[in-house]
PDB file of N, CA and C in Angstrom:
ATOM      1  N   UNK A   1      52.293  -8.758 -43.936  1.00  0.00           N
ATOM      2  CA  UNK A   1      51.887 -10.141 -43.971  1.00  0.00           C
ATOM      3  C   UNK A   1      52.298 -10.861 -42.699  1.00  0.00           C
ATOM      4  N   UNK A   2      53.561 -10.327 -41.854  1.00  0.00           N
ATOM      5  CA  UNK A   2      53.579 -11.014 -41.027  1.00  0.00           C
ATOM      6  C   UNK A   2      53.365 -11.208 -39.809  1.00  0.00           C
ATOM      7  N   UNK A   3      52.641  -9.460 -39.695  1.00  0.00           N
ATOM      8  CA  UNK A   3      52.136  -9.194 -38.491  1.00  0.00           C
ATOM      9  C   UNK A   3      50.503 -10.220 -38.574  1.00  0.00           C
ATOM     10  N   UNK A   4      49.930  -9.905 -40.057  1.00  0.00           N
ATOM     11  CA  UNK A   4      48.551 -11.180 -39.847  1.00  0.00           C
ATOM     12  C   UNK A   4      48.733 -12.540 -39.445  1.00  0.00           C
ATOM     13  N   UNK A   5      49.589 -12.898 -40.237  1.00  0.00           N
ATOM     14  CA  UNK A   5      50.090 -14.602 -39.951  1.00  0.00           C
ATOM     15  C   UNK A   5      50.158 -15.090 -38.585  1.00  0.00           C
ATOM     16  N   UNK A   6      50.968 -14.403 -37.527  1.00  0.00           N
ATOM     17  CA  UNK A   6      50.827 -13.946 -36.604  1.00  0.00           C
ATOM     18  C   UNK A   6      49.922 -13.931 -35.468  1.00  0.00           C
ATOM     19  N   UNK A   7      48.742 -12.684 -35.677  1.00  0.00           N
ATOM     20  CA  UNK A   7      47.521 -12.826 -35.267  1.00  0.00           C
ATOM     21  C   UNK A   7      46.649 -14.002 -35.377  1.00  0.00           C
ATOM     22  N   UNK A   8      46.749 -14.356 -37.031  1.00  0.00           N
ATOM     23  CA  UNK A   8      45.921 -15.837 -36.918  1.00  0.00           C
ATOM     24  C   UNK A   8      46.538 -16.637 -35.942  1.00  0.00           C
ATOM     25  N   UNK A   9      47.848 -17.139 -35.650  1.00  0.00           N
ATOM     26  CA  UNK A   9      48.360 -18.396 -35.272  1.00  0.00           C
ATOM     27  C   UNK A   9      48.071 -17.948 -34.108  1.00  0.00           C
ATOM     28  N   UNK A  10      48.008 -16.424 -33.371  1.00  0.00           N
ATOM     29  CA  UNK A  10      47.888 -16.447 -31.789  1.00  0.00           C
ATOM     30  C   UNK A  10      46.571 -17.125 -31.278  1.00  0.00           C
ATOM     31  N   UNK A  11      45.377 -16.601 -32.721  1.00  0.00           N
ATOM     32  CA  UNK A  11      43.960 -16.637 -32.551  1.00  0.00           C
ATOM     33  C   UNK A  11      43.553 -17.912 -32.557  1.00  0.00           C
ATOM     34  N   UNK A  12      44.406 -18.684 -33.205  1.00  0.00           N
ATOM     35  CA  UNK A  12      43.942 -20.251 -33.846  1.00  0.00           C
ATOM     36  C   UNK A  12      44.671 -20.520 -32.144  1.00  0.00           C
ATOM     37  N   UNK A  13      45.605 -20.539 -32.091  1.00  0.00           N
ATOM     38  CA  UNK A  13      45.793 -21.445 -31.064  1.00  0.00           C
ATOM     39  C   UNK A  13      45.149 -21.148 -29.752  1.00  0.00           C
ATOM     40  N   UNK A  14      44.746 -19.488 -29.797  1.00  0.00           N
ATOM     41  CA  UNK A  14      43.998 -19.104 -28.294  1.00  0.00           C
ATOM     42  C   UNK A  14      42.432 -20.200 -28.258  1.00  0.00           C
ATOM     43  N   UNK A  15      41.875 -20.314 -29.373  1.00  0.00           N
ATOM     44  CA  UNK A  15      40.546 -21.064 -29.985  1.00  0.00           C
ATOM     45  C   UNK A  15      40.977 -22.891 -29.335  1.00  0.00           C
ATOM     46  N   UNK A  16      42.181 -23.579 -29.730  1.00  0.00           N
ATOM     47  CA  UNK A  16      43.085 -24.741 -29.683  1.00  0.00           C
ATOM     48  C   UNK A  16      42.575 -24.776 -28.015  1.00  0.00           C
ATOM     49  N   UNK A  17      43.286 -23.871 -27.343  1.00  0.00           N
ATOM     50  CA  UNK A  17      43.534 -23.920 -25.906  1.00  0.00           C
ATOM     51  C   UNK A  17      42.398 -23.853 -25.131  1.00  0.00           C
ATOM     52  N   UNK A  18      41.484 -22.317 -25.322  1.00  0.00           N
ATOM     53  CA  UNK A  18      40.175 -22.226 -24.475  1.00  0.00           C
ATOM     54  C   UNK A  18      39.279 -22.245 -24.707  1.00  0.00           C
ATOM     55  N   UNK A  19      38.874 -22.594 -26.024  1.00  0.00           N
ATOM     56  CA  UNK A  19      37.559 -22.535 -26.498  1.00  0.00           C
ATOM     57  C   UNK A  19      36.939 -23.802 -27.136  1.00  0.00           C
ATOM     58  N   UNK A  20      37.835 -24.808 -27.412  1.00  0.00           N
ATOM     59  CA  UNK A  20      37.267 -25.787 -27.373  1.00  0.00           C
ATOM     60  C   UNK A  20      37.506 -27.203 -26.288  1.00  0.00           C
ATOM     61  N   UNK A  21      36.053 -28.489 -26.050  1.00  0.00           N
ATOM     62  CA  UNK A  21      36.189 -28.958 -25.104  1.00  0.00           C
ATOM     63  C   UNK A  21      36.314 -30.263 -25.910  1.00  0.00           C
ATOM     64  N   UNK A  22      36.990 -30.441 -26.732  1.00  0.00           N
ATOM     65  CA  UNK A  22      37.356 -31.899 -27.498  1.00  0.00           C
ATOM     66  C   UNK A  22      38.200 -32.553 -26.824  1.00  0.00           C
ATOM     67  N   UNK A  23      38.449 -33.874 -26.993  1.00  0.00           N
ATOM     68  CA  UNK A  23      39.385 -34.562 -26.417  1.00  0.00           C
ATOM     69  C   UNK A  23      39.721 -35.714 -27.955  1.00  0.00           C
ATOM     70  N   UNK A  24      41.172 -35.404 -27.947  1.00  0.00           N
ATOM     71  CA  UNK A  24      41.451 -36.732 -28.993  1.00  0.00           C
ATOM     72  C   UNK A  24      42.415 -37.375 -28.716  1.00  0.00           C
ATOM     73  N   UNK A  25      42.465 -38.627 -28.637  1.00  0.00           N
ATOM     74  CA  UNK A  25      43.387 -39.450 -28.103  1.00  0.00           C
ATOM     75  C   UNK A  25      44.774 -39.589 -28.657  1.00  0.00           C
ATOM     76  N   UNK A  26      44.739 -38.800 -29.952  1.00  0.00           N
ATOM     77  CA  UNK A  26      46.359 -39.190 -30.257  1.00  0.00           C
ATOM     78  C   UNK A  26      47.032 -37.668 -30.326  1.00  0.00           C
ATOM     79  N   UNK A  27      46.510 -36.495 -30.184  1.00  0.00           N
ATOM     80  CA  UNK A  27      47.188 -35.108 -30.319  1.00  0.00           C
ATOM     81  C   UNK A  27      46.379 -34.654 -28.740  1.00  0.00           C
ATOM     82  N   UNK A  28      46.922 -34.059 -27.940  1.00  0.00           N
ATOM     83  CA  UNK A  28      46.428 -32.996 -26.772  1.00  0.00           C
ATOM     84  C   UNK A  28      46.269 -31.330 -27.634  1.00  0.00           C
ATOM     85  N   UNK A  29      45.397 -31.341 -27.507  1.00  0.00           N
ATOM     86  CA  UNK A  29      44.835 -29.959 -28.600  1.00  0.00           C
ATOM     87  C   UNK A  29      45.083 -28.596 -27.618  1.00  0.00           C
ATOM     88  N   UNK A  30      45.255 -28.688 -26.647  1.00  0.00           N
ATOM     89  CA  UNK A  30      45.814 -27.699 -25.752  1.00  0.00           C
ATOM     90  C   UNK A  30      47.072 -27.023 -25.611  1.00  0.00           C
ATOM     91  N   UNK A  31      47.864 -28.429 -26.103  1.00  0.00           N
ATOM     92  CA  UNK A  31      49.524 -28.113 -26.045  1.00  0.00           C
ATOM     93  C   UNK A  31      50.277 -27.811 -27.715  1.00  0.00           C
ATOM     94  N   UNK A  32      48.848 -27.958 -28.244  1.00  0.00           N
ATOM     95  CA  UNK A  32      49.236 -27.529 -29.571  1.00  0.00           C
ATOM     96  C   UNK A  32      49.450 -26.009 -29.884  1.00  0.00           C
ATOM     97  N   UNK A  33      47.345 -25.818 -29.020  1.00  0.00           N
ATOM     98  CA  UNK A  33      47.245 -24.225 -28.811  1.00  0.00           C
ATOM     99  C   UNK A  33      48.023 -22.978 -28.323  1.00  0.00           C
ATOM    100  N   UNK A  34      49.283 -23.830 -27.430  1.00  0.00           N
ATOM    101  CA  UNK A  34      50.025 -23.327 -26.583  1.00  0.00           C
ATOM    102  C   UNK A  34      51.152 -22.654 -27.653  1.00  0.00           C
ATOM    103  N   UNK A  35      51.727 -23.880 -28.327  1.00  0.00           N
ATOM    104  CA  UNK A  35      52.780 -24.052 -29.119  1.00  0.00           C
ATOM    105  C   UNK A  35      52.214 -22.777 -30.405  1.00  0.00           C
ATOM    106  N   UNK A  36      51.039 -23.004 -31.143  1.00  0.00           N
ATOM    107  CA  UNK A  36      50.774 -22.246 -32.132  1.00  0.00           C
ATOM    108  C   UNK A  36      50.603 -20.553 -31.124  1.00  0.00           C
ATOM    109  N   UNK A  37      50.388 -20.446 -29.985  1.00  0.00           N
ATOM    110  CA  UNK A  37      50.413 -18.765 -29.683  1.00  0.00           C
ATOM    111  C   UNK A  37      51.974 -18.556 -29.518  1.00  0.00           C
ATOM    112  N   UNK A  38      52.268 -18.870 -29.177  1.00  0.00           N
ATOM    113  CA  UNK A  38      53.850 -19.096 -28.893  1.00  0.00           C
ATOM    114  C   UNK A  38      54.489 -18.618 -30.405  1.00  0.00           C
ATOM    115  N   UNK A  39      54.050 -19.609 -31.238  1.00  0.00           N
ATOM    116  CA  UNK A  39      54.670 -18.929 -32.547  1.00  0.00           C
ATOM    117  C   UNK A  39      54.371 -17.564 -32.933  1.00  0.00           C
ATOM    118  N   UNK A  40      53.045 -17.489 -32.649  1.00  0.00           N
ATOM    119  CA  UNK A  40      52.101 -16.412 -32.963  1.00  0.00           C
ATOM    120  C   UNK A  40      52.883 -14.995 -32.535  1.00  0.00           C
ATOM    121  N   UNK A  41      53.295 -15.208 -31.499  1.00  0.00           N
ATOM    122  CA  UNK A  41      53.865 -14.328 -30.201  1.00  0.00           C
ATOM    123  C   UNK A  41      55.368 -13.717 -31.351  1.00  0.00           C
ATOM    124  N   UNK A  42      55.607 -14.445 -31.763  1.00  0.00           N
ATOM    125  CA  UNK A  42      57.327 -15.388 -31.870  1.00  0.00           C
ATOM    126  C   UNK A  42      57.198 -14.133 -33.413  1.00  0.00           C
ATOM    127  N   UNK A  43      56.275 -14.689 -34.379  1.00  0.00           N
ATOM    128  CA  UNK A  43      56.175 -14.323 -35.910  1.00  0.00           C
ATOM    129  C   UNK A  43      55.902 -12.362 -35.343  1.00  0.00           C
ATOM    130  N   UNK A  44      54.699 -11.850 -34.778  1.00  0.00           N
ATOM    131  CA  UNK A  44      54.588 -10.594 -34.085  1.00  0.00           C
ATOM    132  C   UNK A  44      55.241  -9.657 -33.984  1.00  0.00           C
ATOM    133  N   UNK A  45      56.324 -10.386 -32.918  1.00  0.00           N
ATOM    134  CA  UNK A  45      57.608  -9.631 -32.807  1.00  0.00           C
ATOM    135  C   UNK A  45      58.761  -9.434 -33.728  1.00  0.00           C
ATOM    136  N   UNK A  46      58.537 -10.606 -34.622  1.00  0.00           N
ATOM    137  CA  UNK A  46      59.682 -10.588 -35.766  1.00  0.00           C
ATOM    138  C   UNK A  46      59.328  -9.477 -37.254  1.00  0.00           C
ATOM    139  N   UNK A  47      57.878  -9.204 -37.255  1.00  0.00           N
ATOM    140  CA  UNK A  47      57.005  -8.275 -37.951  1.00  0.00           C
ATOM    141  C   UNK A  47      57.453  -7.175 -37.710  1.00  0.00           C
ATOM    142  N   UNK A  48      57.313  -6.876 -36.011  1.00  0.00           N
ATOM    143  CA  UNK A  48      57.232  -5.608 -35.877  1.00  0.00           C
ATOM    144  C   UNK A  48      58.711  -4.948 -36.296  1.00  0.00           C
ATOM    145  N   UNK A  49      59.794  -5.972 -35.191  1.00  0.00           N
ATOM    146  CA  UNK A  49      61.436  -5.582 -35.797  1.00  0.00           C
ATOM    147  C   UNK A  49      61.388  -5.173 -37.664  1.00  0.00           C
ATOM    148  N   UNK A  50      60.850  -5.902 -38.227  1.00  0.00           N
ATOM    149  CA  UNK A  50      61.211  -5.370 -39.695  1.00  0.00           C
ATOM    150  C   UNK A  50      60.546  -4.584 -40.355  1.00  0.00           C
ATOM    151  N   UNK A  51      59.550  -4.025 -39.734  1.00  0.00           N
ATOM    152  CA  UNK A  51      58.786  -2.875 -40.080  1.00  0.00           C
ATOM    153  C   UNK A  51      59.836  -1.661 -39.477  1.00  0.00           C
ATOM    154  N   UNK A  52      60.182  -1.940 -38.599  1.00  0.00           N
ATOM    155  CA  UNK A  52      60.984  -0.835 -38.088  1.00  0.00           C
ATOM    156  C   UNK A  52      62.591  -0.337 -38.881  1.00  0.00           C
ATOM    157  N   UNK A  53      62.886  -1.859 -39.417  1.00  0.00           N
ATOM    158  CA  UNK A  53      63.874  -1.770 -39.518  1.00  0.00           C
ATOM    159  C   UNK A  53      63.818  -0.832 -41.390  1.00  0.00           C
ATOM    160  N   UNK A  54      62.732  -1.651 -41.775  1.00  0.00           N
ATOM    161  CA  UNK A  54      62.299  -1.354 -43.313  1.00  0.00           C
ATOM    162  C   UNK A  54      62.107   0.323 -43.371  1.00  0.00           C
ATOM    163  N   UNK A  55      61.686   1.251 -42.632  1.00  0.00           N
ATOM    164  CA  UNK A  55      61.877   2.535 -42.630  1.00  0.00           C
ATOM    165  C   UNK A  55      62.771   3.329 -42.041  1.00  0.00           C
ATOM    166  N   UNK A  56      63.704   3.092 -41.990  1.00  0.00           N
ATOM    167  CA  UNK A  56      64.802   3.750 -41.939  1.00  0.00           C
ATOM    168  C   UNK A  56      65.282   4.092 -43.338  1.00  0.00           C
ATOM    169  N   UNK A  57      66.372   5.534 -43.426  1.00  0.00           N
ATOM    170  CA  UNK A  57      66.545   6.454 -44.779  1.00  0.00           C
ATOM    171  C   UNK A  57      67.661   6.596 -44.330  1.00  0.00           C
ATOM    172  N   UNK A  58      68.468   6.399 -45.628  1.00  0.00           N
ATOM    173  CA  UNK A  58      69.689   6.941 -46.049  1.00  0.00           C
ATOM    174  C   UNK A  58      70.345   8.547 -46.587  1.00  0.00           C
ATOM    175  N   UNK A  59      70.843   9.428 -46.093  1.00  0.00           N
ATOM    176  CA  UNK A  59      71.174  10.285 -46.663  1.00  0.00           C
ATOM    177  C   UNK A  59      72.525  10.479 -46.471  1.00  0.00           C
ATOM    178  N   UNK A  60      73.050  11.285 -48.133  1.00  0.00           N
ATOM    179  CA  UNK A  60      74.252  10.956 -48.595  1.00  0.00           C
ATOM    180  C   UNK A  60      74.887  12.213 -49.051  1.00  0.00           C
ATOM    181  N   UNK A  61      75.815  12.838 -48.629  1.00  0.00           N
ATOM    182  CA  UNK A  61      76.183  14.344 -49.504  1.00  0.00           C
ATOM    183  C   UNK A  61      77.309  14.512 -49.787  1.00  0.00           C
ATOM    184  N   UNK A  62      77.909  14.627 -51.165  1.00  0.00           N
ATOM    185  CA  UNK A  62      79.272  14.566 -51.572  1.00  0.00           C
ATOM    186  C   UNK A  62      79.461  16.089 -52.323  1.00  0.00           C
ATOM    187  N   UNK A  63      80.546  16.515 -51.483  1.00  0.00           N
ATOM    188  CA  UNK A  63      80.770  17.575 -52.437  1.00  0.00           C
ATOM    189  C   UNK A  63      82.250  17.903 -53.152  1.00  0.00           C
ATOM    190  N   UNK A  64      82.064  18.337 -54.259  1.00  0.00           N
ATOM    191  CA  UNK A  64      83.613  18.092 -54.981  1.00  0.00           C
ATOM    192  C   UNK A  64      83.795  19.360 -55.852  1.00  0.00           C
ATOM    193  N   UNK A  65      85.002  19.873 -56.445  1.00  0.00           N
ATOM    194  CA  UNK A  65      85.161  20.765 -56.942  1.00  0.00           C
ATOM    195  C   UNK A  65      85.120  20.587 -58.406  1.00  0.00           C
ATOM    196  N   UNK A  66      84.586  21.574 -59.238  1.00  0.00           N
ATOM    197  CA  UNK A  66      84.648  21.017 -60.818  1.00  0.00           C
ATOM    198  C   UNK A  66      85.903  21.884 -61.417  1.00  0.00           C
ATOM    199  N   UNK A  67      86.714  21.024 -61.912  1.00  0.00           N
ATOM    200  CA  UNK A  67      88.234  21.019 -62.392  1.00  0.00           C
ATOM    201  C   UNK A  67      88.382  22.583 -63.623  1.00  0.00           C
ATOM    202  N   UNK A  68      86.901  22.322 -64.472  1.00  0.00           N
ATOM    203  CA  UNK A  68      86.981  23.741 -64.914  1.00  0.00           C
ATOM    204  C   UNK A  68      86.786  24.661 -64.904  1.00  0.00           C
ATOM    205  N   UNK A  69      85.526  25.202 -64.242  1.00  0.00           N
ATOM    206  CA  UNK A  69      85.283  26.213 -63.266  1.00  0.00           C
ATOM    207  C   UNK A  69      85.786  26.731 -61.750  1.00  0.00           C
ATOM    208  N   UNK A  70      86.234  25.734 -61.302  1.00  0.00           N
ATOM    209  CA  UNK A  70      86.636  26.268 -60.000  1.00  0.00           C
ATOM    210  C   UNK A  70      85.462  26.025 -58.946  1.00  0.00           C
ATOM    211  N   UNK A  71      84.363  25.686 -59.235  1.00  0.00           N
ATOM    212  CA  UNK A  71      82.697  25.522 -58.679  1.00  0.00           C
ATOM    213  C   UNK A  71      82.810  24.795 -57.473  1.00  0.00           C
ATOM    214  N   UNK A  72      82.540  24.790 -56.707  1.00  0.00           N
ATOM    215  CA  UNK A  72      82.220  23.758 -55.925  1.00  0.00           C
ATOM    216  C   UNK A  72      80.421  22.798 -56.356  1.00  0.00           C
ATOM    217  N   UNK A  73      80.480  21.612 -56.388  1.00  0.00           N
ATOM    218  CA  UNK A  73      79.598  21.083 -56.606  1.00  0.00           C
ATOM    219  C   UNK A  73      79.112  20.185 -55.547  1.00  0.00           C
ATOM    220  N   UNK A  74      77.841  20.254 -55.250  1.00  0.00           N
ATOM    221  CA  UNK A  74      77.607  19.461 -53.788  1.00  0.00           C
ATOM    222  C   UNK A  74      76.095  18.577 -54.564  1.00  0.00           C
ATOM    223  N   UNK A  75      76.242  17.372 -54.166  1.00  0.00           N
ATOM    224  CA  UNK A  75      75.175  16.631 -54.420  1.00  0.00           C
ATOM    225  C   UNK A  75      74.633  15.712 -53.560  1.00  0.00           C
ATOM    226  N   UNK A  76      73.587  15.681 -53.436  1.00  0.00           N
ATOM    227  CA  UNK A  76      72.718  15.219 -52.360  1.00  0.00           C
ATOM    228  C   UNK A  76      71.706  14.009 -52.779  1.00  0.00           C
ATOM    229  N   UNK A  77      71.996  12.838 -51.650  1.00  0.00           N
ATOM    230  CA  UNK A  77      71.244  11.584 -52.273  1.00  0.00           C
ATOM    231  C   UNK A  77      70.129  11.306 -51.093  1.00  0.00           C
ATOM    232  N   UNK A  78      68.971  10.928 -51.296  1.00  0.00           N
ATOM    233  CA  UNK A  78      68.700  10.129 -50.044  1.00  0.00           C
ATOM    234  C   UNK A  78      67.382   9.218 -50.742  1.00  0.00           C
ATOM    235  N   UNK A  79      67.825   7.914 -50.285  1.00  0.00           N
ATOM    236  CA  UNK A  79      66.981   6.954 -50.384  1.00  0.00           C
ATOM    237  C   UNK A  79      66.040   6.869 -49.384  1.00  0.00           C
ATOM    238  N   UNK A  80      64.933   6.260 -49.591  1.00  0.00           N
ATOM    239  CA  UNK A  80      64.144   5.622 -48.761  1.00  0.00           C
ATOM    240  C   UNK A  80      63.364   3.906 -49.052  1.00  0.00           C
ATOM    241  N   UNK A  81      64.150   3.195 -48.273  1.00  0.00           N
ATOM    242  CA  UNK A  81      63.484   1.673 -48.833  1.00  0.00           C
ATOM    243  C   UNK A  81      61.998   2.067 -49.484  1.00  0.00           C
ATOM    244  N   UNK A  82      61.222   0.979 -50.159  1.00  0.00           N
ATOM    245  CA  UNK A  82      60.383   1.053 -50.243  1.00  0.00           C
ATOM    246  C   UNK A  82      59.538   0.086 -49.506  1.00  0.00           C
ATOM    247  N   UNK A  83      57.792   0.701 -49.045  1.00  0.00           N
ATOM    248  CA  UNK A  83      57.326   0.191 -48.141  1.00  0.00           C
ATOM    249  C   UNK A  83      56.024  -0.360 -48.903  1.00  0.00           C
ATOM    250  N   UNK A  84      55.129  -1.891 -48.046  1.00  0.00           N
ATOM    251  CA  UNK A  84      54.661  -2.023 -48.812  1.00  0.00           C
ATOM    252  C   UNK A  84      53.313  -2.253 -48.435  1.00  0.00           C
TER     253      UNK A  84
END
């Protein structure tokens, strides 16, 4: 979701900045366009970090002896976040 959010705000504001020739006297629609890619830019990069961060795996191995057999017992964990 936040890599789209993202794209829109780069797209909306690239549209803000060069593609339209409006003029309104109480907002500059240019420096808006600027501001919304900027976020755009901003949200992107913050997407990509947690996609990266969201797949990373845990693995876990404990091994211990069982008191009445003498066994060694080894058990093995590994998570993986879930992705979505």
């Amino acid at each position: 979701m936040s890599l789209g959010l993202g794209i829109v705000l780069f797209a909306i504001g690239a549209i803000l900045t060069w593609a339209l020739n409006v003029t309104v006297d109480w907002i500059n629609l240019q420096m808006v366009g600027i501001i919304l890619m900027v976020a755009g830019a901003i949200v992107i990069i913050l997407g990509i970090v947690l996609i990266a961060r969201r797949r990373r795996s845990i693995a876990t191995s404990h091994t211990t002896v069982d008191p009445a057999t003498g066994d060694r017992v080894t058990r093995n964990e590994h998570s993986t976040p879930e992705t979505y």
